[in-house]
PDB file of N, CA and C in Angstrom:
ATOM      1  N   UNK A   1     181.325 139.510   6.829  1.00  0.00           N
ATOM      2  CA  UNK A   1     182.589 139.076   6.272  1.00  0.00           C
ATOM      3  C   UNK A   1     182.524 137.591   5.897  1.00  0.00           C
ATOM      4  N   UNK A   2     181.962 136.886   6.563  1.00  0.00           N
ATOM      5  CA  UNK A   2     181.643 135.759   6.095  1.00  0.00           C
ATOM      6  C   UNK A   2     180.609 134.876   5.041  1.00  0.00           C
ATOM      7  N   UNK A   3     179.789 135.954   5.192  1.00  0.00           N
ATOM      8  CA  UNK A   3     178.826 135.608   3.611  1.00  0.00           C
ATOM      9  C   UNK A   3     179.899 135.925   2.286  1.00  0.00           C
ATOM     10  N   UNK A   4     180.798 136.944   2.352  1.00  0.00           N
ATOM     11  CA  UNK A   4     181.690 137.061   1.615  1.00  0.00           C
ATOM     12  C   UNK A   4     182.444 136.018   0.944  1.00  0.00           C
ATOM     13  N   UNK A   5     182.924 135.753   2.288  1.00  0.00           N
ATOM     14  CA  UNK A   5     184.121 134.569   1.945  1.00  0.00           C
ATOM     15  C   UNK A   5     183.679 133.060   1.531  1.00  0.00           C
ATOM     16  N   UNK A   6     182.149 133.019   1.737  1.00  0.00           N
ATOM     17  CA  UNK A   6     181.014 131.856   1.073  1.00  0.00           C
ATOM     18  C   UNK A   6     181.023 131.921   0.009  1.00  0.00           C
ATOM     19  N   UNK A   7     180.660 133.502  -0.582  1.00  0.00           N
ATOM     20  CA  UNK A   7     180.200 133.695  -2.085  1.00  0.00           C
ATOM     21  C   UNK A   7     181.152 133.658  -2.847  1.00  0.00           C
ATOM     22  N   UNK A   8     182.741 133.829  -2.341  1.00  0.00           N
ATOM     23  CA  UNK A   8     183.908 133.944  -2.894  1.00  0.00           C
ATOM     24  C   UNK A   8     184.347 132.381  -3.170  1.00  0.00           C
ATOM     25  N   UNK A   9     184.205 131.552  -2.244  1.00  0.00           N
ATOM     26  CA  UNK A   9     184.403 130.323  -2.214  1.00  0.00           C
ATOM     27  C   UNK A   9     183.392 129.356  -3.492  1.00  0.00           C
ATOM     28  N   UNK A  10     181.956 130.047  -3.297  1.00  0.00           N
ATOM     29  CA  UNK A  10     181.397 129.651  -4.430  1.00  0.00           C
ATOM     30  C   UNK A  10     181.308 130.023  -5.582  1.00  0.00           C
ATOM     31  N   UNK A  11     181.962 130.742  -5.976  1.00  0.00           N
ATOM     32  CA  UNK A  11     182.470 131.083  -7.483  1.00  0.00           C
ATOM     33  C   UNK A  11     183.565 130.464  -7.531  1.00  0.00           C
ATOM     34  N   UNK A  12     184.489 130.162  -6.765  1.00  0.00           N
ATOM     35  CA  UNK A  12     185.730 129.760  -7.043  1.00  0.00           C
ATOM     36  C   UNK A  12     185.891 127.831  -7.192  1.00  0.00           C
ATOM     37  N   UNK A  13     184.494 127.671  -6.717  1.00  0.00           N
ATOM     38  CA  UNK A  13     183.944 126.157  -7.470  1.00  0.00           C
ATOM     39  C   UNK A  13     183.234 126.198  -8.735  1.00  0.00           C
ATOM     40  N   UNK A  14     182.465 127.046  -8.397  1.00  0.00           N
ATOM     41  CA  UNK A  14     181.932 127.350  -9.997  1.00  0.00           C
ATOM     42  C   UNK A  14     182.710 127.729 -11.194  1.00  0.00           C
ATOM     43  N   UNK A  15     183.963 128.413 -10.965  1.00  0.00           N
ATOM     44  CA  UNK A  15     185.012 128.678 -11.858  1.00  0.00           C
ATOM     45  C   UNK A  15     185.683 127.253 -12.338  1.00  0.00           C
ATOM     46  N   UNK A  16     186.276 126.314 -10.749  1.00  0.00           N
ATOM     47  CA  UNK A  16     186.684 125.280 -11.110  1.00  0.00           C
ATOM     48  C   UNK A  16     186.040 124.025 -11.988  1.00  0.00           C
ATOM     49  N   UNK A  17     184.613 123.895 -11.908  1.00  0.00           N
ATOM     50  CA  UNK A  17     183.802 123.311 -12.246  1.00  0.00           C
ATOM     51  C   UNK A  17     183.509 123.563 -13.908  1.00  0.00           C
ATOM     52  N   UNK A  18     183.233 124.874 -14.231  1.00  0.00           N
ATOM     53  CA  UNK A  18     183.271 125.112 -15.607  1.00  0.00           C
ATOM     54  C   UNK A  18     184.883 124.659 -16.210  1.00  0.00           C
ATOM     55  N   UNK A  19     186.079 125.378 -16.070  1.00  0.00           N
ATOM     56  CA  UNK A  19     187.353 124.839 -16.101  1.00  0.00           C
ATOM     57  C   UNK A  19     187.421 123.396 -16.008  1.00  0.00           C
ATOM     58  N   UNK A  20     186.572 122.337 -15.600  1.00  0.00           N
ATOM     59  CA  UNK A  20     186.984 120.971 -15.793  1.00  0.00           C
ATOM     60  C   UNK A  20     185.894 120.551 -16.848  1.00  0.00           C
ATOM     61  N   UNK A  21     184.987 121.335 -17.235  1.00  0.00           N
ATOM     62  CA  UNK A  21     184.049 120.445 -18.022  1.00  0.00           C
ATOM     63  C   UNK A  21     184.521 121.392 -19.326  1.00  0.00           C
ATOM     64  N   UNK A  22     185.715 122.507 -19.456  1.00  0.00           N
ATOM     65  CA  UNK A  22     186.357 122.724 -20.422  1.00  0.00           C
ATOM     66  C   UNK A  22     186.842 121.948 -21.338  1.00  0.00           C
ATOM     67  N   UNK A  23     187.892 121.480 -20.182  1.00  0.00           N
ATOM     68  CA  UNK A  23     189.229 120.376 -20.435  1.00  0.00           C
ATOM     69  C   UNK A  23     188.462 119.183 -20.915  1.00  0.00           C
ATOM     70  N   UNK A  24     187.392 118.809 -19.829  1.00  0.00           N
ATOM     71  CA  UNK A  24     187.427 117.256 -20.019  1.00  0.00           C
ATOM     72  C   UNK A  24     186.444 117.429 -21.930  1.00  0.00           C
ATOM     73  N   UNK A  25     185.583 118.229 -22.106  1.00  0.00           N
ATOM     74  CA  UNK A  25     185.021 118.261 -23.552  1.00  0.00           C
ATOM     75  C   UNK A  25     186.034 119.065 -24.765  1.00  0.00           C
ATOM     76  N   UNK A  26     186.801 118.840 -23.807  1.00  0.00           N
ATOM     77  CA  UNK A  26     188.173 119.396 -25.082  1.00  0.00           C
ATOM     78  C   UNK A  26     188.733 118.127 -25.484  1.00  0.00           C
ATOM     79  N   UNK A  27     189.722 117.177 -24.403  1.00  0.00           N
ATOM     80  CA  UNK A  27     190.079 116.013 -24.212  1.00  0.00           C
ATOM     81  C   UNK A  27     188.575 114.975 -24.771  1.00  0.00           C
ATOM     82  N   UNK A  28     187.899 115.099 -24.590  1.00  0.00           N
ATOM     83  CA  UNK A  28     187.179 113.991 -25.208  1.00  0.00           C
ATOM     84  C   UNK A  28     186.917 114.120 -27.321  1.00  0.00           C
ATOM     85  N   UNK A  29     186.775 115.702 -27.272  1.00  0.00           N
ATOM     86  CA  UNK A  29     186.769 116.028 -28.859  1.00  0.00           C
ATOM     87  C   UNK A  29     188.140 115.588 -29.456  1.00  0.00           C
ATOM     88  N   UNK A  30     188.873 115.962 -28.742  1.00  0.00           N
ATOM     89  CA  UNK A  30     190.124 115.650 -29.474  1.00  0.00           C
ATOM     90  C   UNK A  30     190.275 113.741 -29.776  1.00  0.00           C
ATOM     91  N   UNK A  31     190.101 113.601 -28.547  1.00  0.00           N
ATOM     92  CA  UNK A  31     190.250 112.028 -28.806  1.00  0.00           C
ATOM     93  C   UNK A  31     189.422 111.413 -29.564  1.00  0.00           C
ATOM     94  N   UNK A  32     188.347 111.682 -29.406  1.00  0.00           N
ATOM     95  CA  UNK A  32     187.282 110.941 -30.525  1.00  0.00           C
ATOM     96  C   UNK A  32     187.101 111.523 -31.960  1.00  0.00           C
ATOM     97  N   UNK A  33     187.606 112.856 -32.518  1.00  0.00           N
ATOM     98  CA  UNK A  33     188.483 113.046 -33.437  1.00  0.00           C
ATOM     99  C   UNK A  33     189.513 112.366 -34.021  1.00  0.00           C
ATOM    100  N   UNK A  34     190.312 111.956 -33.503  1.00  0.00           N
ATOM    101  CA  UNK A  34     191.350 111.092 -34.087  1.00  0.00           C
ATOM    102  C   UNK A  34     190.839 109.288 -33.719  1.00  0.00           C
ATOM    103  N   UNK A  35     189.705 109.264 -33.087  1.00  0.00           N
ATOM    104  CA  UNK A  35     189.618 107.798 -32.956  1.00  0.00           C
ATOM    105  C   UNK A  35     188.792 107.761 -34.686  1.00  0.00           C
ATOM    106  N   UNK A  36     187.638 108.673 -34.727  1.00  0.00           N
ATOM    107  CA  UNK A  36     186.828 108.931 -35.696  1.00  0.00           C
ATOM    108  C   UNK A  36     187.229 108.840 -37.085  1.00  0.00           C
ATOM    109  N   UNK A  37     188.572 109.584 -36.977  1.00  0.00           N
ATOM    110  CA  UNK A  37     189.153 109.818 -37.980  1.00  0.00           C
ATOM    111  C   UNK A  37     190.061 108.352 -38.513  1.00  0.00           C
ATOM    112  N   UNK A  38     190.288 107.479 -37.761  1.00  0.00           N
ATOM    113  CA  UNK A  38     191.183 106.181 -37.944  1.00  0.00           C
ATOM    114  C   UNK A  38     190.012 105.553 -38.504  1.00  0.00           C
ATOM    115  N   UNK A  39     189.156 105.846 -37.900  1.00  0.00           N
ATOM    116  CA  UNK A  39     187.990 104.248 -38.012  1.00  0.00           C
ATOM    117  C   UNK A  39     187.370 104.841 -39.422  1.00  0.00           C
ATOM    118  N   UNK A  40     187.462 106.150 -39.696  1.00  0.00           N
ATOM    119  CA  UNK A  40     186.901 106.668 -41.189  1.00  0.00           C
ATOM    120  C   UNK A  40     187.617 106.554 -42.346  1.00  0.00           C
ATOM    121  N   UNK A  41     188.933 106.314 -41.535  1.00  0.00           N
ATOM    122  CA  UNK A  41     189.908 106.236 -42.863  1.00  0.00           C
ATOM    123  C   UNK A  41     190.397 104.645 -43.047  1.00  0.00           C
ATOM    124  N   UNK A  42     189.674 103.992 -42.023  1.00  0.00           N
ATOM    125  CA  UNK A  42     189.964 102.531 -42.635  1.00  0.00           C
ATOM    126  C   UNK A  42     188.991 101.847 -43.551  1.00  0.00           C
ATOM    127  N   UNK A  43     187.440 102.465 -43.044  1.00  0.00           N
ATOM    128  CA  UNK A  43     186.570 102.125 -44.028  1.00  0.00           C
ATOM    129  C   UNK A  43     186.452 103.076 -45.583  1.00  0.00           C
ATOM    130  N   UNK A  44     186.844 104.087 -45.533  1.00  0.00           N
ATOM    131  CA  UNK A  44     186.272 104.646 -46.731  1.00  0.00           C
ATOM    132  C   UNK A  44     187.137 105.974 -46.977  1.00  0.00           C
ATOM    133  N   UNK A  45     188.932 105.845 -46.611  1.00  0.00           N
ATOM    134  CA  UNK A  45     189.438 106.181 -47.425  1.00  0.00           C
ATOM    135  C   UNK A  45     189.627 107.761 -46.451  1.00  0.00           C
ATOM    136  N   UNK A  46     190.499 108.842 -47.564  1.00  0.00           N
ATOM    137  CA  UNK A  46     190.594 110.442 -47.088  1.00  0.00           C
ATOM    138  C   UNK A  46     188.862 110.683 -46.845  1.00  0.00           C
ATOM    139  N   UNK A  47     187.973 110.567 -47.174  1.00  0.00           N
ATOM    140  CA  UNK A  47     186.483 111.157 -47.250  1.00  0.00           C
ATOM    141  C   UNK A  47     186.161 110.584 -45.851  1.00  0.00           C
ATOM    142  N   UNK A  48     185.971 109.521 -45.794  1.00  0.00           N
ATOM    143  CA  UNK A  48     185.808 108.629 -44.562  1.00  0.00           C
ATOM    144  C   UNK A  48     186.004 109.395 -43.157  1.00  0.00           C
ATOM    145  N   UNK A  49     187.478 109.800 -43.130  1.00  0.00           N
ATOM    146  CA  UNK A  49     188.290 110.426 -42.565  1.00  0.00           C
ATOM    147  C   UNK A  49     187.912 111.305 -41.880  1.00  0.00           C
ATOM    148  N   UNK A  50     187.558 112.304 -42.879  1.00  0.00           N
ATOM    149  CA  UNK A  50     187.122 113.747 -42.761  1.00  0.00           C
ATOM    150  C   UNK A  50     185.908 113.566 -41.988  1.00  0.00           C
ATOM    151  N   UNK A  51     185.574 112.766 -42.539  1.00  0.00           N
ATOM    152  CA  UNK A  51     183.309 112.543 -42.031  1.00  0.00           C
ATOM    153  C   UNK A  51     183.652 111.612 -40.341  1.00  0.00           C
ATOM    154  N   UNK A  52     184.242 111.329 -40.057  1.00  0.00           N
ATOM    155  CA  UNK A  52     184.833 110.225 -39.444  1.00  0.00           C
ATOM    156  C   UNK A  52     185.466 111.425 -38.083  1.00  0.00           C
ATOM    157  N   UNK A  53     186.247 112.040 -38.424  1.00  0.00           N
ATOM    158  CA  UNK A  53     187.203 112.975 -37.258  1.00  0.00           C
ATOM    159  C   UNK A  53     186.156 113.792 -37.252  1.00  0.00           C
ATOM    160  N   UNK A  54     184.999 114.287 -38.138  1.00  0.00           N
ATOM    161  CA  UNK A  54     184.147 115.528 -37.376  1.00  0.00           C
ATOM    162  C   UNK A  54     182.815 114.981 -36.246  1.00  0.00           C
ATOM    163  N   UNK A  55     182.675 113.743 -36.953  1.00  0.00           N
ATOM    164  CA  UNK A  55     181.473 113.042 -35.704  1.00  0.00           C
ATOM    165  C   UNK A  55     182.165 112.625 -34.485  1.00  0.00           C
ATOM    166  N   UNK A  56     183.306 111.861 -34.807  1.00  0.00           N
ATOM    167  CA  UNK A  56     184.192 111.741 -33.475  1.00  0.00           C
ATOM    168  C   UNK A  56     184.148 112.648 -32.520  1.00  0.00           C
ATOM    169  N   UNK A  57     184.685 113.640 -33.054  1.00  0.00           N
ATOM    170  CA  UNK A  57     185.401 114.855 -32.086  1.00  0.00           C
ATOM    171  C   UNK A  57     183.753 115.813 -31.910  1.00  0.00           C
ATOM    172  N   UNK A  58     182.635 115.413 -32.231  1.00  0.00           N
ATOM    173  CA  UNK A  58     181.422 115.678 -31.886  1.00  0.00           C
ATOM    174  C   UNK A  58     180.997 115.074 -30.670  1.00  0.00           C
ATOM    175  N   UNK A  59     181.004 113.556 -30.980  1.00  0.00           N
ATOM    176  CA  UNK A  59     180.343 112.545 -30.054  1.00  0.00           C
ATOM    177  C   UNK A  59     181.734 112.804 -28.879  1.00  0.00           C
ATOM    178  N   UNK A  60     182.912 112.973 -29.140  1.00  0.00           N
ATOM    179  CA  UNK A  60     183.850 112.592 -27.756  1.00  0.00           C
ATOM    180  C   UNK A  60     183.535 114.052 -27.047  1.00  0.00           C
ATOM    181  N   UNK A  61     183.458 114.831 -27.813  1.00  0.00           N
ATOM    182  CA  UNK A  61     182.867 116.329 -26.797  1.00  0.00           C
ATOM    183  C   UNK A  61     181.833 116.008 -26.171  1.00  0.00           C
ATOM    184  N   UNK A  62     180.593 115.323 -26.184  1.00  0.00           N
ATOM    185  CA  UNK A  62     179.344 114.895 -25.402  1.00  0.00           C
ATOM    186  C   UNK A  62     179.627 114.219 -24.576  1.00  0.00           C
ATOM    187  N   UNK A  63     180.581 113.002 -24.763  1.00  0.00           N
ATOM    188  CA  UNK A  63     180.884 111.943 -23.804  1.00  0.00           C
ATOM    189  C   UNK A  63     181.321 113.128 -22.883  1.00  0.00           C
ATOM    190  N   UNK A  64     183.053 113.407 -22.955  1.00  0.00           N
ATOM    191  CA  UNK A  64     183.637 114.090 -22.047  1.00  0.00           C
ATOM    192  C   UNK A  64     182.717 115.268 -21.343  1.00  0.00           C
ATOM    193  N   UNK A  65     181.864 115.973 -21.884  1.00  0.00           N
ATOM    194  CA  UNK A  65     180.895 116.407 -20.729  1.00  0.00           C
ATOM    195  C   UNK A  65     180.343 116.015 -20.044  1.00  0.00           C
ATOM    196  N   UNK A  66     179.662 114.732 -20.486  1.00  0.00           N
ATOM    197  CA  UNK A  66     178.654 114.113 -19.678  1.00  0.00           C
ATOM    198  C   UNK A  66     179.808 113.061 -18.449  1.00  0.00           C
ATOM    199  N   UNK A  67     180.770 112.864 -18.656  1.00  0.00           N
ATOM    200  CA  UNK A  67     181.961 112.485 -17.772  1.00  0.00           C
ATOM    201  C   UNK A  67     182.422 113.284 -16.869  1.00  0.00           C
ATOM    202  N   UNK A  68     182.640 114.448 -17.126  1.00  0.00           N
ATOM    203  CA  UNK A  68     182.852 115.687 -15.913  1.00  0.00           C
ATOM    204  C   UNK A  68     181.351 115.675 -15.029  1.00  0.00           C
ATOM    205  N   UNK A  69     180.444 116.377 -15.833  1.00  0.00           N
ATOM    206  CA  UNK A  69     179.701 116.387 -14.660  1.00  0.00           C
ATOM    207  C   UNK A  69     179.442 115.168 -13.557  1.00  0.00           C
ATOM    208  N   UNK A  70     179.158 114.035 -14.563  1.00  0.00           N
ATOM    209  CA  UNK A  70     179.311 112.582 -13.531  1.00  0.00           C
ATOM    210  C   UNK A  70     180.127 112.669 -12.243  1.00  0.00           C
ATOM    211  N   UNK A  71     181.364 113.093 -13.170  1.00  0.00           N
ATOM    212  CA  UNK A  71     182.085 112.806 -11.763  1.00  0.00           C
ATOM    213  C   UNK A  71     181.942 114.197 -10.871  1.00  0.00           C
ATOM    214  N   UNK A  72     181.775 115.231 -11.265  1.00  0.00           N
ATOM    215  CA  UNK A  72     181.234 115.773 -10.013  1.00  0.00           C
ATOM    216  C   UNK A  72     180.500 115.854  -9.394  1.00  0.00           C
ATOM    217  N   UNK A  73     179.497 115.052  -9.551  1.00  0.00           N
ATOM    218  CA  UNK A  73     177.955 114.628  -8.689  1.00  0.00           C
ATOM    219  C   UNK A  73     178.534 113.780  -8.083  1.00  0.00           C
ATOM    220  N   UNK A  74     179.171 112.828  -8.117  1.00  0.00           N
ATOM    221  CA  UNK A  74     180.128 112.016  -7.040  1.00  0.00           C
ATOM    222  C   UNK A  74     181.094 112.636  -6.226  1.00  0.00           C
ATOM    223  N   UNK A  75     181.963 113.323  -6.641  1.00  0.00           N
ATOM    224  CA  UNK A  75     183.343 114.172  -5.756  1.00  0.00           C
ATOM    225  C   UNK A  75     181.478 114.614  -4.778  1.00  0.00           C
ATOM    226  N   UNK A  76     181.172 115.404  -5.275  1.00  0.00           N
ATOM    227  CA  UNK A  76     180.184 116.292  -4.604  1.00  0.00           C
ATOM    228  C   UNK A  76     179.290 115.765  -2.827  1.00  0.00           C
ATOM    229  N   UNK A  77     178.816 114.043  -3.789  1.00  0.00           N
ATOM    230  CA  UNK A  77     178.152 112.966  -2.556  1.00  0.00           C
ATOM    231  C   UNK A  77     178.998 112.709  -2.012  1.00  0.00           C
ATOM    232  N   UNK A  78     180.944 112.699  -2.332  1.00  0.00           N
ATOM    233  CA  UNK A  78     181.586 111.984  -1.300  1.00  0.00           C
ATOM    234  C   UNK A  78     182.339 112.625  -0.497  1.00  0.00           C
ATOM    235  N   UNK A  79     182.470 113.559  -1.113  1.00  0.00           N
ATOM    236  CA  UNK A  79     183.422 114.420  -0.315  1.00  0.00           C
ATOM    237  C   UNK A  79     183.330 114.676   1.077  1.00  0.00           C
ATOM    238  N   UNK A  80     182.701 114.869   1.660  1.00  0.00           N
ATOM    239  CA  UNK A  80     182.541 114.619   3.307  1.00  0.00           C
ATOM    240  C   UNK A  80     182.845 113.749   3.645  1.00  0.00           C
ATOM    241  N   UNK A  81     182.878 112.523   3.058  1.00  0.00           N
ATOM    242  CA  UNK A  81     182.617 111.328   4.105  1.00  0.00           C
ATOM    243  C   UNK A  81     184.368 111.090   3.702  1.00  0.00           C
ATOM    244  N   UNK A  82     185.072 110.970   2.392  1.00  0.00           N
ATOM    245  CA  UNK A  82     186.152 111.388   1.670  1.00  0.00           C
ATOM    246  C   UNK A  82     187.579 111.850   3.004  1.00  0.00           C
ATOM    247  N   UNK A  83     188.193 110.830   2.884  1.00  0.00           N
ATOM    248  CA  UNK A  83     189.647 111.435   3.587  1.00  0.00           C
ATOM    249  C   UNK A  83     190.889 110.621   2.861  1.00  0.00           C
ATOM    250  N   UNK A  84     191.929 111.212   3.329  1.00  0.00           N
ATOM    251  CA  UNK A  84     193.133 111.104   2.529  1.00  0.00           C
ATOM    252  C   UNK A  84     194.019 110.608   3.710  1.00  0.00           C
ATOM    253  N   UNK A  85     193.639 110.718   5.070  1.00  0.00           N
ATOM    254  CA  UNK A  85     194.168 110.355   6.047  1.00  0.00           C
ATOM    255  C   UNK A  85     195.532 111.308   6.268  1.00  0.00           C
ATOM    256  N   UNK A  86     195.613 112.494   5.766  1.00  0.00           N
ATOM    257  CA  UNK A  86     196.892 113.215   6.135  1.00  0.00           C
ATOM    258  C   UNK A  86     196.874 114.165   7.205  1.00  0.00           C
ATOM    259  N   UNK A  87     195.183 114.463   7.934  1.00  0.00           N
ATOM    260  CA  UNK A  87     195.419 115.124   8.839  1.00  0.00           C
ATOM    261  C   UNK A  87     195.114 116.695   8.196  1.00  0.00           C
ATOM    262  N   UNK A  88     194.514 116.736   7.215  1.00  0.00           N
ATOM    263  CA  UNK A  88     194.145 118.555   6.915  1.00  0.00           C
ATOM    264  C   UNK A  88     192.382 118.175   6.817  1.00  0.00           C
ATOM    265  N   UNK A  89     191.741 119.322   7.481  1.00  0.00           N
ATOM    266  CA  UNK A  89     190.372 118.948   7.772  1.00  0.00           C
ATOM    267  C   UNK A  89     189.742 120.194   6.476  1.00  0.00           C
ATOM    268  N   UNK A  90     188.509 120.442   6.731  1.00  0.00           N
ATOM    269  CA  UNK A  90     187.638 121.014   5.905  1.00  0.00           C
ATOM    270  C   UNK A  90     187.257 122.205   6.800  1.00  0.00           C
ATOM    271  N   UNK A  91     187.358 122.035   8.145  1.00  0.00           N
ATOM    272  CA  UNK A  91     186.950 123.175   9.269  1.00  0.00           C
ATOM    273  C   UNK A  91     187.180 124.296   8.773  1.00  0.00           C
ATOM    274  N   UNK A  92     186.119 125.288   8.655  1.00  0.00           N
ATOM    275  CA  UNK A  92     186.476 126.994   8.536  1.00  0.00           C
ATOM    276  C   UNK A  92     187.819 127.299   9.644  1.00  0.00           C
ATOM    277  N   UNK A  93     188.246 128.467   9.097  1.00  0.00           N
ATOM    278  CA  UNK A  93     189.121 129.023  10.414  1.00  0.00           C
ATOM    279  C   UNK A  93     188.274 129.787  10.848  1.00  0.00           C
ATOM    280  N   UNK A  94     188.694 129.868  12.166  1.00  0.00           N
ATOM    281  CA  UNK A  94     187.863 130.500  13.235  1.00  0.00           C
ATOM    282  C   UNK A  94     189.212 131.871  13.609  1.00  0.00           C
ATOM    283  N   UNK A  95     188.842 132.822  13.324  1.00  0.00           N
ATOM    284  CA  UNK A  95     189.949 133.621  13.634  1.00  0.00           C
ATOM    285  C   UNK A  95     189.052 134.416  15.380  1.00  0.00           C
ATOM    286  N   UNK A  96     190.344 135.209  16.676  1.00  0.00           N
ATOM    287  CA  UNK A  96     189.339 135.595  17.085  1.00  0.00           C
ATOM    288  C   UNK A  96     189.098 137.159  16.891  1.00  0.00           C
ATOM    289  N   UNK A  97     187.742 137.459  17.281  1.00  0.00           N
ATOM    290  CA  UNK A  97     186.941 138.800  16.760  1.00  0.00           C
ATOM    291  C   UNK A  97     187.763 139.759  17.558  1.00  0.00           C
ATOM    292  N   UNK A  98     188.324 139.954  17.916  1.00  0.00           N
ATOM    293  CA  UNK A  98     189.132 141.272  18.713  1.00  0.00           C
ATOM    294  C   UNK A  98     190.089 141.528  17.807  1.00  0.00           C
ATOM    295  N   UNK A  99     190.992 140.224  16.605  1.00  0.00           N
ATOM    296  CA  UNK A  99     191.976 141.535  16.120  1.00  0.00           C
ATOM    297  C   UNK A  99     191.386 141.930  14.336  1.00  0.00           C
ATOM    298  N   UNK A 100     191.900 143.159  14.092  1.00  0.00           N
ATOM    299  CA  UNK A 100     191.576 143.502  13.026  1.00  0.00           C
ATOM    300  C   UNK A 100     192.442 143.031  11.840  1.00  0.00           C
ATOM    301  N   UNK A 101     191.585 143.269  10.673  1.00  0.00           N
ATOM    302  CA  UNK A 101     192.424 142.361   9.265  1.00  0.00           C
ATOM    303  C   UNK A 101     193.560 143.180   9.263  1.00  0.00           C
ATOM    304  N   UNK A 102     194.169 143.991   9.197  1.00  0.00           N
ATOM    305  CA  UNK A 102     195.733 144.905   9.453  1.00  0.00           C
ATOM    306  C   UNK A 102     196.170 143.961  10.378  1.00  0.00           C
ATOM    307  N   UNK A 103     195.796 143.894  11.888  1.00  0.00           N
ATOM    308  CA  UNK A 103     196.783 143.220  12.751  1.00  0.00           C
ATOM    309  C   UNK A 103     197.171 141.778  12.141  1.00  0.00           C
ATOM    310  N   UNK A 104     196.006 140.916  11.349  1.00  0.00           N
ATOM    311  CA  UNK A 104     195.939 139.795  11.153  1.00  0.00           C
ATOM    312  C   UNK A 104     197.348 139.305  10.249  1.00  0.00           C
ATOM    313  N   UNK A 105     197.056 140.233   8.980  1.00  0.00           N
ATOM    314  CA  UNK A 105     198.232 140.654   8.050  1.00  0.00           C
ATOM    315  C   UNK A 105     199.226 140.640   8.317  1.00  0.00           C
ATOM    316  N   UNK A 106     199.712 141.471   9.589  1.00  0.00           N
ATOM    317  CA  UNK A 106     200.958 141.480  10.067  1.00  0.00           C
ATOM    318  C   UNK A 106     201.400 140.895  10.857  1.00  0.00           C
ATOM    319  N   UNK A 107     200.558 139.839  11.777  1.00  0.00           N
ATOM    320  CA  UNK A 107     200.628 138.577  12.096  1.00  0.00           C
ATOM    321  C   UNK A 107     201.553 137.419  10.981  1.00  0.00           C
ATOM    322  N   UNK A 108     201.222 137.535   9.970  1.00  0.00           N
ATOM    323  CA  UNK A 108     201.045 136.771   9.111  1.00  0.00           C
ATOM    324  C   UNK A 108     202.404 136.993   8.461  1.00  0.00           C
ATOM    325  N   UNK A 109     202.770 138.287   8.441  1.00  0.00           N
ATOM    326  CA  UNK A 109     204.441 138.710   7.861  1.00  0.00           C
ATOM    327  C   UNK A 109     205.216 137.773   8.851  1.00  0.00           C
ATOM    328  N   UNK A 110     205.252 137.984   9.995  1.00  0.00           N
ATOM    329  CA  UNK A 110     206.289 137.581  11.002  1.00  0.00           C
ATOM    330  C   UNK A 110     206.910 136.052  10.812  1.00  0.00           C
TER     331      UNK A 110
END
């Protein structure tokens, strides 16, 4: 039951992890799209523009990937050592082995 709840746990970083290097190379295309696109249309006009918002929103998609993963190689090194001081730990629960997942459940209604 517990290799389970490992492998479940590690997809559910791996889910989160893809989901942020979504966003963050979405958020970076977009922005460097419209940065691209200003700086194209000040030098050289509607054409500029065009040539200008597609390298942008090229190059800000690379940045913003290479920015997610960064920072999760850091969250990753710090997180242990990492507190917020509120008093919620990282400890597995330890449930004990005598009651069954039904009793647990209905533990859990009450």
């Amino acid at each position: 039951m517990n290799e389970e709840n490992q492998a479940i746990e590690q997809q559910k970083d791996e889910n989160k992890s893809a989901n942020s290097h979504v966003i963050a190379t979405g958020l970076g295309a977009a922005g460097g799209g419209v940065a691209g696109a200003a700086i194209g249309n000040s030098i050289a006009g509607k054409v500029g523009a065009a040539v200008g918002g597609v390298a942008g929103a090229i190059a800000g998609g690379i940045a913003g990937n290479a920015i997610a993963e960064f920072t999760e190689e850091i969250v990753e090194e710090t997180s242990p050592s990492l507190s917020f001081g509120n008093g919620a730990n990282d400890k597995e629960i330890e449930l004990p082995a005598h009651y069954s997942w039904e009793e647990l459940q209905a533990l859990s209604k009450v």
